[in-house]
C-alpha atoms as a PDB file:
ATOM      1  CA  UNK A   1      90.518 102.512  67.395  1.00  0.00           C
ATOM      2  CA  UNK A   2      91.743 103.991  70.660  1.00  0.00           C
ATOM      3  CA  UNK A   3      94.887 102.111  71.984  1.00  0.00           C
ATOM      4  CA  UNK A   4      94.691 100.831  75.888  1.00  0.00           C
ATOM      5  CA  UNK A   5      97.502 102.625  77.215  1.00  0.00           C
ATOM      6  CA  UNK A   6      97.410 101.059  80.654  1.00  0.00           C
ATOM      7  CA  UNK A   7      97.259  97.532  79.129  1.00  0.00           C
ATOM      8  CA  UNK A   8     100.067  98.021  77.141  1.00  0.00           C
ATOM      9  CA  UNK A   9     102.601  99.809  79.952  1.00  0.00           C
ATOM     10  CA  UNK A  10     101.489  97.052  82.826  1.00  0.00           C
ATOM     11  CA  UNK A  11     102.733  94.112  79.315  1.00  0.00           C
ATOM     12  CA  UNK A  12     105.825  92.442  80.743  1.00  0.00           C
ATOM     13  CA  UNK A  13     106.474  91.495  77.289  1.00  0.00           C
ATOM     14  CA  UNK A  14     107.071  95.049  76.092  1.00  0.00           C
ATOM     15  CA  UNK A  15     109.168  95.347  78.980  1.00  0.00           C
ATOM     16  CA  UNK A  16     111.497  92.739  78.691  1.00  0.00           C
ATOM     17  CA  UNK A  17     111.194  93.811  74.931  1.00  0.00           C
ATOM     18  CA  UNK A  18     112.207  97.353  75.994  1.00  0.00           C
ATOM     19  CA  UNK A  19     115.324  96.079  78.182  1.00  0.00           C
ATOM     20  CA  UNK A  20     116.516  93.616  75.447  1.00  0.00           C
ATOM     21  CA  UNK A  21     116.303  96.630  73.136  1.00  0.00           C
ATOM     22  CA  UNK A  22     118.536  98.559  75.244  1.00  0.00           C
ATOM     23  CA  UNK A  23     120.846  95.906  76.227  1.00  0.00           C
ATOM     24  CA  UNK A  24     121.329  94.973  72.700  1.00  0.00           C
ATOM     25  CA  UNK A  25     122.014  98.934  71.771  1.00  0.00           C
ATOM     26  CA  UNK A  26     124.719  99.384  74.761  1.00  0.00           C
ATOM     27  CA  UNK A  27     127.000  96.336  73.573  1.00  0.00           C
ATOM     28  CA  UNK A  28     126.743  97.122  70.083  1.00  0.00           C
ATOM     29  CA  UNK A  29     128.077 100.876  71.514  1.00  0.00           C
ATOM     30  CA  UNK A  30     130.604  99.448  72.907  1.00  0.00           C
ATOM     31  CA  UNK A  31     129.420  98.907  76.392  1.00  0.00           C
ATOM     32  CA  UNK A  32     130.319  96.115  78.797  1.00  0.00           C
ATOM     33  CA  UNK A  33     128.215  93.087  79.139  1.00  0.00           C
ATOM     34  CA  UNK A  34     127.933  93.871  82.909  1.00  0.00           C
ATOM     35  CA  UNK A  35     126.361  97.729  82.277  1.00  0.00           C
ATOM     36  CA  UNK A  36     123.887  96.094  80.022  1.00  0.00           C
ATOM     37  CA  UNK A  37     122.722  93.371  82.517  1.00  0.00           C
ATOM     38  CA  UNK A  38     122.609  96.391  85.223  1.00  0.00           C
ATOM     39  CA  UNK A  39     120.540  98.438  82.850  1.00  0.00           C
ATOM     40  CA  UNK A  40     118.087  95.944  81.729  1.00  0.00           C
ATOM     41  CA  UNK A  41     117.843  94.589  85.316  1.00  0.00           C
ATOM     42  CA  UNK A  42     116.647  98.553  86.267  1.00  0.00           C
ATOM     43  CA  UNK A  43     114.503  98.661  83.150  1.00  0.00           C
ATOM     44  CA  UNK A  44     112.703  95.381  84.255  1.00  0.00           C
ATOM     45  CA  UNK A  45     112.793  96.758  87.697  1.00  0.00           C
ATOM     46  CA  UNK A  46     111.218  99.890  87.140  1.00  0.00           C
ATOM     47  CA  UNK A  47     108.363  97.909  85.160  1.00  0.00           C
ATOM     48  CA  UNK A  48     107.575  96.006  88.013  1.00  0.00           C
ATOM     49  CA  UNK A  49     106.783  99.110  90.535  1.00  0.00           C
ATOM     50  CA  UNK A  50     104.676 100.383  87.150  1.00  0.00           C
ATOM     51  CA  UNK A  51     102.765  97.429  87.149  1.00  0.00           C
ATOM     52  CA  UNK A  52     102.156  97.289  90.410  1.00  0.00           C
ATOM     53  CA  UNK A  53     100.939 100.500  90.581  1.00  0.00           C
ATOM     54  CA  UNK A  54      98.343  99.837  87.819  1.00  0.00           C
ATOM     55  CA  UNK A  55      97.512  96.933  89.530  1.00  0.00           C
ATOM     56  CA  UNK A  56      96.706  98.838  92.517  1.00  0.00           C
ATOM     57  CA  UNK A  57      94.877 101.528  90.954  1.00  0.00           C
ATOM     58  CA  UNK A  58      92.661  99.210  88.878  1.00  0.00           C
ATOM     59  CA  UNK A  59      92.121  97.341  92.109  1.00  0.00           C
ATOM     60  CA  UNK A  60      91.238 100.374  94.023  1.00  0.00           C
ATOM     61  CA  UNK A  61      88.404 101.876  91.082  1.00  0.00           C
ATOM     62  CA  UNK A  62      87.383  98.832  90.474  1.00  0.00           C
ATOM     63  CA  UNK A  63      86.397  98.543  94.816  1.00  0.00           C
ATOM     64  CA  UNK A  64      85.282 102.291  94.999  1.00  0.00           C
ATOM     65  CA  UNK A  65      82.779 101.959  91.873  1.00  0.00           C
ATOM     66  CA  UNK A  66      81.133  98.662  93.278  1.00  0.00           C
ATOM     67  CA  UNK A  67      80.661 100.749  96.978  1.00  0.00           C
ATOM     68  CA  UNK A  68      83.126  98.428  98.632  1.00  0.00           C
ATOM     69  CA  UNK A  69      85.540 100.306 101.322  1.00  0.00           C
ATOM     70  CA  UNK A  70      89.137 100.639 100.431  1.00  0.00           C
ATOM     71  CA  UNK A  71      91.483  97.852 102.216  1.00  0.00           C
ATOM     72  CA  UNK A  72      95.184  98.768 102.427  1.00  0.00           C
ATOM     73  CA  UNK A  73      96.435  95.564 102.919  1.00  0.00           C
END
């Protein structure tokens, strides 16, 4: 079974999984509520420019493999 890599890095769910994960870990080190918030804010951040990017990329095969012109819009 071959996993769907793409599929699972453009999942908001892992990310917000992935931020709650690391908030969770910096207050039980004995960070401040405020550096976890900031953290998982950049984690969830970051996620959405990955997405995007995907997005666009999908969008942009998908349009070249049907013979349609690329629109940068």
């Amino acid at each position: 079974m071959k996993i769907d890599w793409q599929r699972k890095l453009t999942s908001r769910k892992l990310w917000v999984a992935v931020a709650g994960f690391a908030a969770g870990l910096i207050v039980i080190f004995g960070g401040s509520n405020e550096t976890a918030e900031t953290i998982s804010g950049a984690i969830l951040s970051g996620a959405s420019v990955i997405g995007y990017i995907f997005g666009e990329g999908l969008t942009d095969a998908a349009s070249m493999k049907n013979g349609d012109a690329a629109n940068d819009t």
